[in-house]
N, C-alpha and C. Protein backbone atom coordinates (compact mmCIF):
# COMPACT_ATOMS: atom_id res chain seq x y z
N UNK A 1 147.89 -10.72 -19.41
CA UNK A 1 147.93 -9.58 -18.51
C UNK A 1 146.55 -9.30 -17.92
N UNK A 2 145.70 -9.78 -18.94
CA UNK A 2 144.01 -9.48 -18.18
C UNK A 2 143.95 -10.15 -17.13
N UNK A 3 144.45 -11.57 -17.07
CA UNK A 3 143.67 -12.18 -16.54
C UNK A 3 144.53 -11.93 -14.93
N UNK A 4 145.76 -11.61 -15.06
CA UNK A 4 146.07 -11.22 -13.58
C UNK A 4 145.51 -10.15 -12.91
N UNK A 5 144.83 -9.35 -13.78
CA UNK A 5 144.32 -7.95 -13.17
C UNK A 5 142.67 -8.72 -12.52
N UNK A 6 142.33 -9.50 -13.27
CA UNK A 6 140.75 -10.25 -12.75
C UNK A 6 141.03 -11.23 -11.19
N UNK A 7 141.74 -11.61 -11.24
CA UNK A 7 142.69 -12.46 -9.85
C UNK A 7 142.38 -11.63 -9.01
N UNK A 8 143.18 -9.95 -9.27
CA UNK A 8 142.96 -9.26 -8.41
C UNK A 8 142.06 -8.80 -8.08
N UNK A 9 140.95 -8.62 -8.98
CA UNK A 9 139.88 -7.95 -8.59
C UNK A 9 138.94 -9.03 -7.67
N UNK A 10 139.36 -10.18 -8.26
CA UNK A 10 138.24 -10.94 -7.38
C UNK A 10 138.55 -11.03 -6.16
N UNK A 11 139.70 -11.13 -5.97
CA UNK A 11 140.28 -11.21 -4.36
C UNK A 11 139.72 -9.61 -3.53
N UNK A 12 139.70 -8.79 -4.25
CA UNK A 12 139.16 -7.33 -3.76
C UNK A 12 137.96 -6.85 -3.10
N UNK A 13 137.08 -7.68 -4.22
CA UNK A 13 135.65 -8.48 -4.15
C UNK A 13 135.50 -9.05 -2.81
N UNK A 14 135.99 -10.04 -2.87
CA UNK A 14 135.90 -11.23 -1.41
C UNK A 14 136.48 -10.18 -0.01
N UNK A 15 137.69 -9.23 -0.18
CA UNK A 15 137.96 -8.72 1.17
C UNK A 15 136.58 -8.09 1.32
N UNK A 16 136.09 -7.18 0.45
CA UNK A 16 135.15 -6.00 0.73
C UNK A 16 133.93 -7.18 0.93
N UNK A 17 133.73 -8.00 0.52
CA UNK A 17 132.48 -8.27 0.74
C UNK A 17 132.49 -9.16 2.26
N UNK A 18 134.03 -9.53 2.34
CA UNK A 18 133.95 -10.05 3.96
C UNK A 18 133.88 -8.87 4.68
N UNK A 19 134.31 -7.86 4.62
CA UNK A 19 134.61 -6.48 5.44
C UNK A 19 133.00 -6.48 5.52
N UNK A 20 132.16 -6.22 4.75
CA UNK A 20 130.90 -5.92 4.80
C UNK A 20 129.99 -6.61 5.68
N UNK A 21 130.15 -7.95 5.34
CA UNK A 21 129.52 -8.99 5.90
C UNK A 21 130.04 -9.08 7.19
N UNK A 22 131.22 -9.08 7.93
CA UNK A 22 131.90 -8.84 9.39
C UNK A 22 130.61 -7.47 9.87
N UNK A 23 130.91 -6.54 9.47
CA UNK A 23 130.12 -5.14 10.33
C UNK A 23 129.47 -5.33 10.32
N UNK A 24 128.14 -5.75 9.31
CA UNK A 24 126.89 -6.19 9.64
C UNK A 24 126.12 -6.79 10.05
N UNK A 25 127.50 -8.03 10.77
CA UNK A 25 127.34 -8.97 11.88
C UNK A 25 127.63 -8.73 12.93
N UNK A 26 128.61 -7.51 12.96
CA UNK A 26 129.13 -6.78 15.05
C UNK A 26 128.02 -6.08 14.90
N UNK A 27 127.59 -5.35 13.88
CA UNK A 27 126.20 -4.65 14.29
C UNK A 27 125.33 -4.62 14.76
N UNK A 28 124.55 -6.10 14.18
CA UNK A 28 123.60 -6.99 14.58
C UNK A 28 123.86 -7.37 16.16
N UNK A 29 125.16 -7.84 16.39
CA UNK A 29 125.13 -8.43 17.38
C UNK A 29 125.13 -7.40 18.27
N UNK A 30 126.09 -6.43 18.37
CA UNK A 30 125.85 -5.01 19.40
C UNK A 30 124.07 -4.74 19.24
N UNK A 31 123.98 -4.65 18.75
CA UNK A 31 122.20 -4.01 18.72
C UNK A 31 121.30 -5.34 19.64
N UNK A 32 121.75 -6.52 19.13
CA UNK A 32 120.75 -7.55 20.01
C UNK A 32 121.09 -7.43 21.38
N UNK A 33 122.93 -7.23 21.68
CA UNK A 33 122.73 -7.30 23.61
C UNK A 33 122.24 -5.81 23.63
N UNK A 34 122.04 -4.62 23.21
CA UNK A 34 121.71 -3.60 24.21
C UNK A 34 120.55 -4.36 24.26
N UNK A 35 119.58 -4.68 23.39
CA UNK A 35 118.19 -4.79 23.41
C UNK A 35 117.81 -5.85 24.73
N UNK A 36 118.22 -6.75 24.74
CA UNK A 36 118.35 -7.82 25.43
C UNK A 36 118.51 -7.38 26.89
N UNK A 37 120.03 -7.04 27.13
CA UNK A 37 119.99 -6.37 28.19
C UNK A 37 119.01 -5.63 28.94
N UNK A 38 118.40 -4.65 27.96
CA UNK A 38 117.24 -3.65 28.28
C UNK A 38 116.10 -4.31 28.98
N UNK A 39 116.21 -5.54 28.06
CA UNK A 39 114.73 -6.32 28.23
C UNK A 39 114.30 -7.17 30.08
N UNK A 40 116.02 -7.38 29.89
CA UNK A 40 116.76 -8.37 31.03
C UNK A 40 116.68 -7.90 32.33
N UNK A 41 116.76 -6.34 31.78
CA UNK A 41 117.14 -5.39 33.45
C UNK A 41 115.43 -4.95 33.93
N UNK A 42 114.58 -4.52 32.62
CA UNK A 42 113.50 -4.48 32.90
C UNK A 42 112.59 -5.76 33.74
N UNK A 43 113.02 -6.89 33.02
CA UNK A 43 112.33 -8.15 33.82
C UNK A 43 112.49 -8.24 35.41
N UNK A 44 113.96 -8.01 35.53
CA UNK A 44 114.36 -8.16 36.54
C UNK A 44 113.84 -6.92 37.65
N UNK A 45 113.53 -5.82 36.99
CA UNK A 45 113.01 -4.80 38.12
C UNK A 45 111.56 -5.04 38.24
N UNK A 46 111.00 -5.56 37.67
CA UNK A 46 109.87 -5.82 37.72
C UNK A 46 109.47 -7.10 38.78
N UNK A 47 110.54 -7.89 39.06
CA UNK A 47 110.40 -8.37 39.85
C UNK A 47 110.79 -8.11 41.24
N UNK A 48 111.77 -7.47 41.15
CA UNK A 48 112.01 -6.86 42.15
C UNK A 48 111.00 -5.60 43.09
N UNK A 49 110.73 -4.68 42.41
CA UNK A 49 109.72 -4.05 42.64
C UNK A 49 107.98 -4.18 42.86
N UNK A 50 107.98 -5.66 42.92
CA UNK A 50 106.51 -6.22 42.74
C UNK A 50 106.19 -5.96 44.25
N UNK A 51 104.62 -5.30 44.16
CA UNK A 51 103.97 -4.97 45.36
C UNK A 51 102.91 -5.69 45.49
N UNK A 52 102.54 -6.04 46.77
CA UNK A 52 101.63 -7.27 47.04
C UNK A 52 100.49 -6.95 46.54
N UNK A 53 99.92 -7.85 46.36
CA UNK A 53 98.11 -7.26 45.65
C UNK A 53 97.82 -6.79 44.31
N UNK A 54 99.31 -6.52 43.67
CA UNK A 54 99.27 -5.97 42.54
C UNK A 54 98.77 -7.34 41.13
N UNK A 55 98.12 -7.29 40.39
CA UNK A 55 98.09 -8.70 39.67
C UNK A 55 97.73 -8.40 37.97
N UNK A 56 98.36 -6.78 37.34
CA UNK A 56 98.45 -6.99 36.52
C UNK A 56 100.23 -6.00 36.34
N UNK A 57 100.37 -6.74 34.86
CA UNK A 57 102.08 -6.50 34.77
C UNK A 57 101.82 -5.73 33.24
N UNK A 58 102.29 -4.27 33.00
CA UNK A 58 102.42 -3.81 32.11
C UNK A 58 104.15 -3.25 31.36
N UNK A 59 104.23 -4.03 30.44
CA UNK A 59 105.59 -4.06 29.27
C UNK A 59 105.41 -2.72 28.87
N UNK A 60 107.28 -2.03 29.06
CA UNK A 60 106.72 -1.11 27.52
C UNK A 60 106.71 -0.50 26.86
């Protein structure tokens, strides 16, 4: 009888620890495109907005 109750637990184990391991990978990944994006749209206005004569570029 123990040992069916340990079956279960381990299988319980593995959902929660995939459940865990899933969110903390959409997490990761939601957090890298805002960042990215941010970075992406900034580059891009920066080029866009470049005024002649200008010759230093501040990030930031």
């Amino acid at each position: 009888m123990k040992r069916v109750r340990q079956k279960g637990q381990a299988l319980v184990e593995f959902i929660l620890l995939l459940v865990v391991l899933s969110g903390i990978s959409f997490a990761f990944v939601g957090f890298m495109n805002r960042s990215l994006s941010r970075y992406w749209e900034y580059s891009v206005n920066l080029i866009i907005d470049d005024k002649p004569g200008t010759k230093t570029v501040e990030f930031p």
